[in-house]
N, C-alpha and C. Protein backbone atom coordinates (compact mmCIF):
# COMPACT_ATOMS: atom_id res chain seq x y z
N UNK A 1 -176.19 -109.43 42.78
CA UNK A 1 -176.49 -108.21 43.51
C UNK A 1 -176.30 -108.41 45.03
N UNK A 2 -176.95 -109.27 45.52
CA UNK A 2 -176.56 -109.87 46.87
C UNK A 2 -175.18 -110.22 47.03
N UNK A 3 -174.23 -110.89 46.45
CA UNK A 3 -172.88 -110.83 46.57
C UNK A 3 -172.40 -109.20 46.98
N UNK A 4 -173.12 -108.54 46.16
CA UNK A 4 -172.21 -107.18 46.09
C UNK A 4 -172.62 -106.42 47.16
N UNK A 5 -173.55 -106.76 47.62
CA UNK A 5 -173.92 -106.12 49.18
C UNK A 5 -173.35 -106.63 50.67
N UNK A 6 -172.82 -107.84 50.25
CA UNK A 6 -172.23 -108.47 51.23
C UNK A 6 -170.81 -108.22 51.15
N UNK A 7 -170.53 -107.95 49.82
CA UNK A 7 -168.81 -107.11 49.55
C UNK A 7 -168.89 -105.95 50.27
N UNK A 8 -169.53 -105.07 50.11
CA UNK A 8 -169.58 -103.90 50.38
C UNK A 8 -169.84 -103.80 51.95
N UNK A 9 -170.63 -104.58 52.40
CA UNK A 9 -171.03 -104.55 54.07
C UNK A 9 -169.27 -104.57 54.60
N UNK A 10 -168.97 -105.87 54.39
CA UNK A 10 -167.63 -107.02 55.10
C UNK A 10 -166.56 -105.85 54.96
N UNK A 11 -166.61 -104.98 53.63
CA UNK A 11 -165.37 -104.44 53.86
C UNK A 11 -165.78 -102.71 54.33
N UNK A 12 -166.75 -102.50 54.70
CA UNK A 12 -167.05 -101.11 55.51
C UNK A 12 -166.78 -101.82 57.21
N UNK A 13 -167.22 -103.13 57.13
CA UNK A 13 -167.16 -103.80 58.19
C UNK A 13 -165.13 -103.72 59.17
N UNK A 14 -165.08 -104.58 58.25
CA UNK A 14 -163.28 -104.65 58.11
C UNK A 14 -162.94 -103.22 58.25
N UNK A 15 -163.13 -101.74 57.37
CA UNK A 15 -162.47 -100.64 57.91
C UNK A 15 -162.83 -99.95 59.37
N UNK A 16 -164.14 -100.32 60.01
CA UNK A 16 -164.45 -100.35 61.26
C UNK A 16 -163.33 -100.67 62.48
N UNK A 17 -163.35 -102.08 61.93
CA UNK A 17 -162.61 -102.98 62.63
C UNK A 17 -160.80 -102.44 62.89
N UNK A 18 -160.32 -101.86 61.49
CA UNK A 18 -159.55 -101.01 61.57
C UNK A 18 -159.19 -99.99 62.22
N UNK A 19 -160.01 -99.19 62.46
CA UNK A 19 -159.90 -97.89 63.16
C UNK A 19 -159.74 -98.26 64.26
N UNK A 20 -160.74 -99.19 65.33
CA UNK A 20 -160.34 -99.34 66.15
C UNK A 20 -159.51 -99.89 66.66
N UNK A 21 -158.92 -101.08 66.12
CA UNK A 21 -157.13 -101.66 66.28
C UNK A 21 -156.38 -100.34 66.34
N UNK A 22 -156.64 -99.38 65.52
CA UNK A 22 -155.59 -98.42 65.21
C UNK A 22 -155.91 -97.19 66.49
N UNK A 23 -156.51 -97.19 66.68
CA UNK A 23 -157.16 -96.32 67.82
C UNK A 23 -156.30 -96.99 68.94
N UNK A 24 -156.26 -98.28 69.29
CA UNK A 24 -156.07 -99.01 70.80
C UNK A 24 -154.63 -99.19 70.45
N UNK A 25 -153.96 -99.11 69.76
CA UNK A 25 -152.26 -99.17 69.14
C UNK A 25 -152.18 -97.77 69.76
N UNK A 26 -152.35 -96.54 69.44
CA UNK A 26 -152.36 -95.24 69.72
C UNK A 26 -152.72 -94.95 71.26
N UNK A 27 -153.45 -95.63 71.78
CA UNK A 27 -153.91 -95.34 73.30
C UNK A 27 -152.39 -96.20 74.13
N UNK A 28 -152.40 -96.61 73.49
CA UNK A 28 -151.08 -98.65 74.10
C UNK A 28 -150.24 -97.33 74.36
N UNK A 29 -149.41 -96.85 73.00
CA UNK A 29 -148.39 -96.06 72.81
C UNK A 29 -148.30 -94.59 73.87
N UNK A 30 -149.54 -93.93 73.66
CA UNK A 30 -149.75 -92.60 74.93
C UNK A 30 -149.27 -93.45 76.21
N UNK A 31 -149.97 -94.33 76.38
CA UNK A 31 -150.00 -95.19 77.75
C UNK A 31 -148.59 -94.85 78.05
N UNK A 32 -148.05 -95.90 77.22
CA UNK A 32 -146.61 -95.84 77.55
C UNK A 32 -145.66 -95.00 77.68
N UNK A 33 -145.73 -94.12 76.89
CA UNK A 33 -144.87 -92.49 76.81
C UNK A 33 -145.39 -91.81 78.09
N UNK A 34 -146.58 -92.01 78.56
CA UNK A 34 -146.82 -91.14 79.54
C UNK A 34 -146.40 -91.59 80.73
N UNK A 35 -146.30 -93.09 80.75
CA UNK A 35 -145.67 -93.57 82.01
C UNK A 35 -144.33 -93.64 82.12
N UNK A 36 -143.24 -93.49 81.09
CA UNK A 36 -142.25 -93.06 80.48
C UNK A 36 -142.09 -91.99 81.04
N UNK A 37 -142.58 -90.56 81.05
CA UNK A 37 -142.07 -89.68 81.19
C UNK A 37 -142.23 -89.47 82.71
N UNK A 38 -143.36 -89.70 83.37
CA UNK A 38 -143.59 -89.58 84.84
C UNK A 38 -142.34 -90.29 85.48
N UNK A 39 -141.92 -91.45 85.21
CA UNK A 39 -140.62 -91.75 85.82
C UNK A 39 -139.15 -90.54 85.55
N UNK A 40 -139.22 -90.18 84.23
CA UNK A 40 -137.76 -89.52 84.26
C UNK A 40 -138.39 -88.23 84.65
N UNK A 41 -139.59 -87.64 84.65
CA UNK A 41 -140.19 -86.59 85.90
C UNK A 41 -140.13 -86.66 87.03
């Protein structure tokens, strides 16, 4: 039972951890397009 609570923590844990990699990939990318476009603006 304890195994299975520690499964269940690690990988709610891990999709956390996800979002925000995926969040800061997405901010990287705006970053860049936006500084991208201000130059050919």
């Amino acid at each position: 039972m304890n195994l299975h609570k520690i499964k269940k923590y690690s990988t709610s844990e891990i999709q956390e951890k996800l979002k925000k990699s995926k969040l800061d990939v997405l901010t990287n990318e705006n970053d860049f397009l936006v500084k991208n476009l201000k130059k050919a603006g």
